[in-house]
C-alpha atoms as a PDB file:
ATOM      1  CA  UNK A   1       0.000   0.000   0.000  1.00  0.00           C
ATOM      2  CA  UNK A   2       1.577   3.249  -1.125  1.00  0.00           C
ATOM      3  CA  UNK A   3       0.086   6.977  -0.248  1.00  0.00           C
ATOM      4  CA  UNK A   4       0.704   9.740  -2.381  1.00  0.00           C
ATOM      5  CA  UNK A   5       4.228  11.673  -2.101  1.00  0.00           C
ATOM      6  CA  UNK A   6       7.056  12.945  -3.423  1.00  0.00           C
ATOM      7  CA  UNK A   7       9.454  10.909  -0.786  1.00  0.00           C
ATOM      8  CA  UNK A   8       9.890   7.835  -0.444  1.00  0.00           C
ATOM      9  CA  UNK A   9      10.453   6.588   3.277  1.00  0.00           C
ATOM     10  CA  UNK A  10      12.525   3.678   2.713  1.00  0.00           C
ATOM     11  CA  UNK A  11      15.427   6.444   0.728  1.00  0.00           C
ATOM     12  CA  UNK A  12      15.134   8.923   3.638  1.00  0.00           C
ATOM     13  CA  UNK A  13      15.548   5.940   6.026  1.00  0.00           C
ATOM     14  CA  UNK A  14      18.854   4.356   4.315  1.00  0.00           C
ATOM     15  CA  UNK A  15      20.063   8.397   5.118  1.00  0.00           C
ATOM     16  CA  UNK A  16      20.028   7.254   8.969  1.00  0.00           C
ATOM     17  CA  UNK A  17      22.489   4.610  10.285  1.00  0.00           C
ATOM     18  CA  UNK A  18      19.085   2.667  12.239  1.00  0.00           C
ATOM     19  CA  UNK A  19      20.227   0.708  15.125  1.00  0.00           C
ATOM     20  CA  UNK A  20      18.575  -2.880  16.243  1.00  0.00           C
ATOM     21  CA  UNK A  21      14.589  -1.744  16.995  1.00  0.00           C
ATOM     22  CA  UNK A  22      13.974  -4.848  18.434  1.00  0.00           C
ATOM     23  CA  UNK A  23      13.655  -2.995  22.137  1.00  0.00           C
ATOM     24  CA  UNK A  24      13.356   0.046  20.911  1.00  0.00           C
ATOM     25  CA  UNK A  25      10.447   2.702  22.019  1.00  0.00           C
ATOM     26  CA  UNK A  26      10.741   5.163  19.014  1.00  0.00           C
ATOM     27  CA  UNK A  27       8.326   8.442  18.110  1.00  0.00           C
ATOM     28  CA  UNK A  28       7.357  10.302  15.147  1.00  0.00           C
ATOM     29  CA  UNK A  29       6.732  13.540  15.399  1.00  0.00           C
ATOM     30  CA  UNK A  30       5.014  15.266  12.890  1.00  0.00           C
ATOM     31  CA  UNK A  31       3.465  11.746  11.389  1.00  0.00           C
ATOM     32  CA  UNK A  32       1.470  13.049   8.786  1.00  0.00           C
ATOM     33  CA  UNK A  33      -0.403   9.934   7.709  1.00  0.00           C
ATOM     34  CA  UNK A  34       2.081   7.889   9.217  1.00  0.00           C
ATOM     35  CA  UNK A  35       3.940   6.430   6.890  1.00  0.00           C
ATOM     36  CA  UNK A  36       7.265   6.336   9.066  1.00  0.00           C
ATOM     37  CA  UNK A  37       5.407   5.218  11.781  1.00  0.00           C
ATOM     38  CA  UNK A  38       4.186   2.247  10.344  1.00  0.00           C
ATOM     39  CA  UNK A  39       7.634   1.118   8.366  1.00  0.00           C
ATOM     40  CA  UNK A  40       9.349   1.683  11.823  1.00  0.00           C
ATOM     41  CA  UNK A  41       6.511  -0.799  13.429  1.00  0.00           C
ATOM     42  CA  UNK A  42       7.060  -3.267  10.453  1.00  0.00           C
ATOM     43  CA  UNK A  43      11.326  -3.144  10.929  1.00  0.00           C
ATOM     44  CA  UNK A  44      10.459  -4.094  14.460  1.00  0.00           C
ATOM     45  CA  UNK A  45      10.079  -1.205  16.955  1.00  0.00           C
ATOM     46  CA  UNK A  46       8.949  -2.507  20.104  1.00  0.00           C
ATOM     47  CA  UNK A  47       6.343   0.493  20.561  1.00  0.00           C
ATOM     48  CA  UNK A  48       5.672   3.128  18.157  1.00  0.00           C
ATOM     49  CA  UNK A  49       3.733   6.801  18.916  1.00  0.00           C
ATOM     50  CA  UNK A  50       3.333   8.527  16.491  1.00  0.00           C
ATOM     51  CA  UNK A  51       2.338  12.585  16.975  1.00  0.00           C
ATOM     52  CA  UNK A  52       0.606  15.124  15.156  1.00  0.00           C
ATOM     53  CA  UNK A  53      -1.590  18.250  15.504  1.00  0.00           C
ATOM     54  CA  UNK A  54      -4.776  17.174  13.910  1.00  0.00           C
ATOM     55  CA  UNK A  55      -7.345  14.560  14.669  1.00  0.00           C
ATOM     56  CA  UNK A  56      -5.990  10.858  13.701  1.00  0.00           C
ATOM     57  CA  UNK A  57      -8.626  10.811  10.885  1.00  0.00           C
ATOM     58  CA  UNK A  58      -8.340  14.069   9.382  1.00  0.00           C
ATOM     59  CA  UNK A  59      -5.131  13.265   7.011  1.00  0.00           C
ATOM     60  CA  UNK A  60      -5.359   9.524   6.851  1.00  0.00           C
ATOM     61  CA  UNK A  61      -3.610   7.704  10.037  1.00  0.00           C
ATOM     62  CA  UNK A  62      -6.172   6.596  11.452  1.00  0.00           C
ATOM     63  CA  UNK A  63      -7.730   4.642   8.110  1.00  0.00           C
ATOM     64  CA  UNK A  64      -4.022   3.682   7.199  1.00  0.00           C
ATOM     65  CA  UNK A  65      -3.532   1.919  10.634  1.00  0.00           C
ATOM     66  CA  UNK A  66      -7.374   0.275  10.943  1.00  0.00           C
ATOM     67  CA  UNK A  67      -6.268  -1.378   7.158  1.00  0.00           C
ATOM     68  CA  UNK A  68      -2.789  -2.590   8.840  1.00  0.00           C
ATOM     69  CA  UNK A  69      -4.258  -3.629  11.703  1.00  0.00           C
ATOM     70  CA  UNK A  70      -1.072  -1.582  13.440  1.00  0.00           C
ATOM     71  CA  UNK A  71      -0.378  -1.104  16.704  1.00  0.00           C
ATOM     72  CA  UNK A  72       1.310   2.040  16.609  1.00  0.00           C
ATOM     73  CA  UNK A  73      -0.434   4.989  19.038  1.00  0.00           C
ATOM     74  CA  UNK A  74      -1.006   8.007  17.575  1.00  0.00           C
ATOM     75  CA  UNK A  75      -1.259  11.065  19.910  1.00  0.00           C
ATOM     76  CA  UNK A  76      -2.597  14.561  19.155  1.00  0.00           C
ATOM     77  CA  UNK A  77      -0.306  16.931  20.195  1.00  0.00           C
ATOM     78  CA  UNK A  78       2.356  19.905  19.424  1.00  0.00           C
ATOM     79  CA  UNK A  79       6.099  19.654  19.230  1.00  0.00           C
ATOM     80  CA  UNK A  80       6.221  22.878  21.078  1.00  0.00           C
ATOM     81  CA  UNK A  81       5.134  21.430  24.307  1.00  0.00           C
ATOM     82  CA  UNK A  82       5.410  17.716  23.847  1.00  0.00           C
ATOM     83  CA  UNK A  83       5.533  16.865  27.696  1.00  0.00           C
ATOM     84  CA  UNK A  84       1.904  18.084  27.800  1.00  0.00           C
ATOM     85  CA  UNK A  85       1.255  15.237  25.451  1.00  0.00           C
ATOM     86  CA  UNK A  86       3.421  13.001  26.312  1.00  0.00           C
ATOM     87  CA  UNK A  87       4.342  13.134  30.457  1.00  0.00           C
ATOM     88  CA  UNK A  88       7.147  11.684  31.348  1.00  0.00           C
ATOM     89  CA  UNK A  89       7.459   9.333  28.526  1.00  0.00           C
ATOM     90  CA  UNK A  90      11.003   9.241  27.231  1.00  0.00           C
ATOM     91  CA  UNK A  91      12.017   7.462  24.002  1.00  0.00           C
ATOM     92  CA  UNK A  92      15.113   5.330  22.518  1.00  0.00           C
ATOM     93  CA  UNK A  93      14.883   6.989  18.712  1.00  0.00           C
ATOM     94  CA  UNK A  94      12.803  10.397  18.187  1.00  0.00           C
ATOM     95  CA  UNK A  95      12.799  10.720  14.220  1.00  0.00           C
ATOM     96  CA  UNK A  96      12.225  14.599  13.582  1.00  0.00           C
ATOM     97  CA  UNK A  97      11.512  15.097  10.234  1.00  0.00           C
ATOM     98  CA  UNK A  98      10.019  17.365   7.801  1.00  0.00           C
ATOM     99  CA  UNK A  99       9.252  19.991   9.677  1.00  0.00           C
ATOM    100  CA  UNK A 100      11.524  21.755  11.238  1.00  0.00           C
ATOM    101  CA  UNK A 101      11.811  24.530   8.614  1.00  0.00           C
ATOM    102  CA  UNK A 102       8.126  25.281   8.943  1.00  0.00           C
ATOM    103  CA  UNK A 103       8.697  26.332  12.839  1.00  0.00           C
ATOM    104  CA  UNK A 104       9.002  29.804  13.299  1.00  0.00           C
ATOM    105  CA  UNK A 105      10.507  29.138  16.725  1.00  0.00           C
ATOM    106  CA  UNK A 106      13.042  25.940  15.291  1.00  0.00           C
ATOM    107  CA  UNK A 107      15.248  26.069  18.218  1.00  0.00           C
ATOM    108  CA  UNK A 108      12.613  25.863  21.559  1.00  0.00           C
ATOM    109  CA  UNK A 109      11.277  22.545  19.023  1.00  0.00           C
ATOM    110  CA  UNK A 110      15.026  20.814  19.462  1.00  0.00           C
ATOM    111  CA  UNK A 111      14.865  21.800  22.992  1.00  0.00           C
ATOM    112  CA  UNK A 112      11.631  19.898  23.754  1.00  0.00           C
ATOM    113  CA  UNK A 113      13.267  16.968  21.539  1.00  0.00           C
ATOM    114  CA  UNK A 114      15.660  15.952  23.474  1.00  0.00           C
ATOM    115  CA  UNK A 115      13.168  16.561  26.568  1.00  0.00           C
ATOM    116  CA  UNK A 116      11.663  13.379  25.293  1.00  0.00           C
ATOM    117  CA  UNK A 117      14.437  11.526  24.378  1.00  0.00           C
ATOM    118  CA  UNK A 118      16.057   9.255  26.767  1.00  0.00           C
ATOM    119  CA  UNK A 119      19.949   9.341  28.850  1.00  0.00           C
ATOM    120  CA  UNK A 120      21.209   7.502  25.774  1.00  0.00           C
ATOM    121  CA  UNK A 121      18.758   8.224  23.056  1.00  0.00           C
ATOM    122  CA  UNK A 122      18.894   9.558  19.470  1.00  0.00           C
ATOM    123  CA  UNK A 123      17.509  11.877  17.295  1.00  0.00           C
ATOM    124  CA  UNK A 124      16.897  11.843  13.652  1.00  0.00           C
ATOM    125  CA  UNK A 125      16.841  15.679  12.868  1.00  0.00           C
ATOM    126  CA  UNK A 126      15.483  15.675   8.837  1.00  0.00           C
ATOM    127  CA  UNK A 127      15.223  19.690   7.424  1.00  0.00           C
ATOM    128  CA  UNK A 128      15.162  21.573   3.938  1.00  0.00           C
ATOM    129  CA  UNK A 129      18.366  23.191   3.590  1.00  0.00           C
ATOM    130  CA  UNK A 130      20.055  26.075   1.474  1.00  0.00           C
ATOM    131  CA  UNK A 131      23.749  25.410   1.057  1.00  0.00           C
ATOM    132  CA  UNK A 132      22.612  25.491  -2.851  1.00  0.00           C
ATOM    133  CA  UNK A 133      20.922  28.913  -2.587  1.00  0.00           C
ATOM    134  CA  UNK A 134      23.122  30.531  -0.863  1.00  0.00           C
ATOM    135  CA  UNK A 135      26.731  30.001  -2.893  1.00  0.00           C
ATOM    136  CA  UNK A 136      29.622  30.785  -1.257  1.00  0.00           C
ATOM    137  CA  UNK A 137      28.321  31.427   2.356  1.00  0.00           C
ATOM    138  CA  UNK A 138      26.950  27.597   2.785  1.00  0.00           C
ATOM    139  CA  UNK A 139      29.966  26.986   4.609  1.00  0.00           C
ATOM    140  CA  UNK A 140      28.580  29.398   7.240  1.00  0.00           C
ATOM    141  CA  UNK A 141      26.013  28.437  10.343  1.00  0.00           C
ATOM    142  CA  UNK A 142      23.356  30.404   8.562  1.00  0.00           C
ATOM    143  CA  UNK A 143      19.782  30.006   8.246  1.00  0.00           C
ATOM    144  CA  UNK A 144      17.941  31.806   5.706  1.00  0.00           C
ATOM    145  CA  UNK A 145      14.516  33.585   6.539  1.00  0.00           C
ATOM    146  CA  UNK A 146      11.230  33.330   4.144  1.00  0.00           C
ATOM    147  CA  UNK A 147       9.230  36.187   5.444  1.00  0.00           C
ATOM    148  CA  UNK A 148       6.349  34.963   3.345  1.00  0.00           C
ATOM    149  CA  UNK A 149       6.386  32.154   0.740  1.00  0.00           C
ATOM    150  CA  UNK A 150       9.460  32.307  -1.462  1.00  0.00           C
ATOM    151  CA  UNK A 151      10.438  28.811  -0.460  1.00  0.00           C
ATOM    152  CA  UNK A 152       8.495  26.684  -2.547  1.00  0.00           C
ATOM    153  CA  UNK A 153       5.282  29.015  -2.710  1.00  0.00           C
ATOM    154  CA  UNK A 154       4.593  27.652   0.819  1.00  0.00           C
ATOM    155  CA  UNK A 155       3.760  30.089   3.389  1.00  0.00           C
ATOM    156  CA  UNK A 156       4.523  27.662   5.996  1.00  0.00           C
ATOM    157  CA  UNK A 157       7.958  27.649   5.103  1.00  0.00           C
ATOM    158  CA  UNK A 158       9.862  30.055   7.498  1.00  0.00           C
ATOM    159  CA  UNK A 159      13.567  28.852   8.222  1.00  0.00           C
ATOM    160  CA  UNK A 160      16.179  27.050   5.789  1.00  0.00           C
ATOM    161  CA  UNK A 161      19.226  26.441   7.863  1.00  0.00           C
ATOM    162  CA  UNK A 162      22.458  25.448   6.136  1.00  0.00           C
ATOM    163  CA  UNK A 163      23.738  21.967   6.832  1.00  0.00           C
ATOM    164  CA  UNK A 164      26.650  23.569   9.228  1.00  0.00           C
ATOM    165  CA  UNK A 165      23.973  25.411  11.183  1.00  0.00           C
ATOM    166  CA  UNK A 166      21.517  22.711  11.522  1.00  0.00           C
ATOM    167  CA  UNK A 167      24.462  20.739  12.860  1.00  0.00           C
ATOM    168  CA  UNK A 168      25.422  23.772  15.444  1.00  0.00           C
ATOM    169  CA  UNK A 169      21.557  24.191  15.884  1.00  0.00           C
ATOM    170  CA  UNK A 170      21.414  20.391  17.751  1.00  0.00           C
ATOM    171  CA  UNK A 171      24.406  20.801  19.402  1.00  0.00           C
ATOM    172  CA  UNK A 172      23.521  23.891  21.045  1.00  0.00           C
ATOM    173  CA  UNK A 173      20.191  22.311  21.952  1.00  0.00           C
ATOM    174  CA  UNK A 174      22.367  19.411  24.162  1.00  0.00           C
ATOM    175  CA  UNK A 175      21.741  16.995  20.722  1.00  0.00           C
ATOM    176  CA  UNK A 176      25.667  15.835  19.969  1.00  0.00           C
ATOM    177  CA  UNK A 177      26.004  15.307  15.832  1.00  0.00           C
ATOM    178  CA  UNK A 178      27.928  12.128  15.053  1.00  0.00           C
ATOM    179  CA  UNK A 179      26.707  11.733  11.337  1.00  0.00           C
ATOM    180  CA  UNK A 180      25.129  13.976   8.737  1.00  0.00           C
ATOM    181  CA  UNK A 181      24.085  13.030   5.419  1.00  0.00           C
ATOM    182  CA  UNK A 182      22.408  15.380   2.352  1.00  0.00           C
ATOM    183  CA  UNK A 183      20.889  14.986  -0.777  1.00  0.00           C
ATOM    184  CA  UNK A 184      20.284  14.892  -3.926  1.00  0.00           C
ATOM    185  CA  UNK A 185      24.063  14.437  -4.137  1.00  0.00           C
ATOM    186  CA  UNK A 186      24.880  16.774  -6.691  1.00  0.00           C
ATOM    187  CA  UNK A 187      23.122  20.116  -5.237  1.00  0.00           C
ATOM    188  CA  UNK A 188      21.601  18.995  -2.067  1.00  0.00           C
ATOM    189  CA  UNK A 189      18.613  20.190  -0.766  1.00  0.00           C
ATOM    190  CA  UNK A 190      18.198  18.139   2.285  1.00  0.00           C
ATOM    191  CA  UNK A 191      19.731  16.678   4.986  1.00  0.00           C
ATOM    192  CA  UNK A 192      19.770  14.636   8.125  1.00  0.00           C
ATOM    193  CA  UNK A 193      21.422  15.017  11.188  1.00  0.00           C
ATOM    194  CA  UNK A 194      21.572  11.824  13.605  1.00  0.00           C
ATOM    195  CA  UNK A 195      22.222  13.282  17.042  1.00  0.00           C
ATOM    196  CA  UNK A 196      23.071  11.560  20.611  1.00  0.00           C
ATOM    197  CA  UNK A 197      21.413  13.002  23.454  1.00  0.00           C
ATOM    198  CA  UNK A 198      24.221  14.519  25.467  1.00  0.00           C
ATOM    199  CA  UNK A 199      24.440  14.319  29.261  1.00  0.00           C
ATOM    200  CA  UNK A 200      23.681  16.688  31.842  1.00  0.00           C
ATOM    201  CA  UNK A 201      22.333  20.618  31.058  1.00  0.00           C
ATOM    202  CA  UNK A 202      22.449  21.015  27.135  1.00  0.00           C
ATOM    203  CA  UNK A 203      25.398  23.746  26.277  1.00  0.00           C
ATOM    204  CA  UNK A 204      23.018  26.821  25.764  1.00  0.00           C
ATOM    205  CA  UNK A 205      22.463  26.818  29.043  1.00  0.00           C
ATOM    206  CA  UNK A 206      25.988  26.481  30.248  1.00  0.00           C
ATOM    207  CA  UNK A 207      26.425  29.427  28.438  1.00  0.00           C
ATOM    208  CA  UNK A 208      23.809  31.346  28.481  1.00  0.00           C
ATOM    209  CA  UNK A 209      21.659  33.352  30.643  1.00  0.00           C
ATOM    210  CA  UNK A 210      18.429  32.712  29.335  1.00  0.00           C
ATOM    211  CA  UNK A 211      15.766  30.306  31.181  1.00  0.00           C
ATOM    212  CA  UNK A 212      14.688  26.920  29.298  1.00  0.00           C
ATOM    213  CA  UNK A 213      11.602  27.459  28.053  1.00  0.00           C
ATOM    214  CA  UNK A 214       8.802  24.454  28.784  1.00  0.00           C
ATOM    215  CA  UNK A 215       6.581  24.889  26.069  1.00  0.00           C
ATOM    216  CA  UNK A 216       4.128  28.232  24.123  1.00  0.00           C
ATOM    217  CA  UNK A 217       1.412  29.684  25.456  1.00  0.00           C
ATOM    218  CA  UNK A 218      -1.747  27.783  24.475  1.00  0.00           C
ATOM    219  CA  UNK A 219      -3.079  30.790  22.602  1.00  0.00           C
ATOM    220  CA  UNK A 220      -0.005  31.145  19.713  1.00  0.00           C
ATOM    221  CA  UNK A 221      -1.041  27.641  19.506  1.00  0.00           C
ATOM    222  CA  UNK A 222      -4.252  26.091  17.138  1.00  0.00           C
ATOM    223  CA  UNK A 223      -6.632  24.809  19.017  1.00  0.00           C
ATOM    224  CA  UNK A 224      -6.431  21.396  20.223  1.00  0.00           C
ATOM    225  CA  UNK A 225      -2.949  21.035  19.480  1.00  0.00           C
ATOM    226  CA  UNK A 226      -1.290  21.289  23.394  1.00  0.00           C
END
């Protein structure tokens, strides 16, 4: 059973060095209609959530998993206050993809990422990215800003990071780099970031002066979706 796309989950996965899922408890945020969800599920996951902002049925998870007969839990929610849907629940693998670049606020997102992760867990961090459009300065921690819908005539599109600030982005937010892959290989326009989960306060706030921040106020948030 295929849904329609233009990626293919199976490519973006062989992007991530995937470790054993036997025992692994893994989530999915920003599932969509799950298709990572249930491929994780079928490779073995022990337990799969799977989270999104909209009602299970509204873009095809819940009909998806009823024909599968999956077990994988789907739970409304935001990633900009995840512990309010989740608790406590910590994970082994938290695969971030897709939609990082459509956060207006990308950095408080990492931060509540590795909230969720466990001691030694690890993060899939997937994101547009504009080493190609912006030339000579790719090499630079730079993110560029769409104030309205330049990237892709999408005006959910605010932040393209380059591949070196993604990179910088995680680590700042305690999320440790060990492997980075991009594509198409020729002039890449995406990339991955697998991240460890490092120990102790993450460096921003060894560094900095500013406070943690736990999650948005419910009303810069749609309803339903904290």
């Amino acid at each position: 059973m295929f849904t329609p796309g233009p990626s293919l989950v199976e490519v973006i996965l062989g992007k991530a060095s995937l470790p054993a899922l036997e025992s692994a408890s893994v989530l999915d945020i920003g599932t969509f209609n799950g298709g990572l969800a249930f491929i994780l599920e079928r490779l073995g996951a022990a337990r799969v959530v799977a989270l999104d902002n909209c009602p299970a049925q509204t873009l095809g998870f819940a009909q998806v998993k009823e024909f599968l007969g999956s077990n994988v839990e789907y739970v409304r929610g935001s990633v900009y206050d995840l512990r309010s849907a989740l608790g406590d629940q910590k994970f082994d693998l938290v695969f971030y993809w897709g939609l990082i670049y459509h956060l207006r606020n990308p950095l408080l997102s990492l931060d509540n990422v590795r909230a969720v992760l466990s001691e030694s867990g690890t993060a899939y961090v997937e994101s547009h990215i504009s080493d190609g459009e912006l030339g000579d300065r790719a090499s630079l921690p730079v993110a560029r800003f769409y104030r309205r819908n330049e990237l892709a005539n999408d005006n959910t599109n605010w932040f393209a990071p380059t591949v070196a600030c993604l990179e910088d982005w995680c680590a700042s937010s305690g999320l440790r780099p060990v492997g980075t892959a991009t594509w198409p290989e020729l002039e890449p326009t995406r990339a991955m970031v697998t991240a460890e989960r490092t120990p102790g306060e993450p460096e921003f706030v060894e560094i900095s002066y500013e406070v943690p921040i736990r999650g948005v106020p419910t009303d810069l948030v749609p309803d339903g979706t904290t």
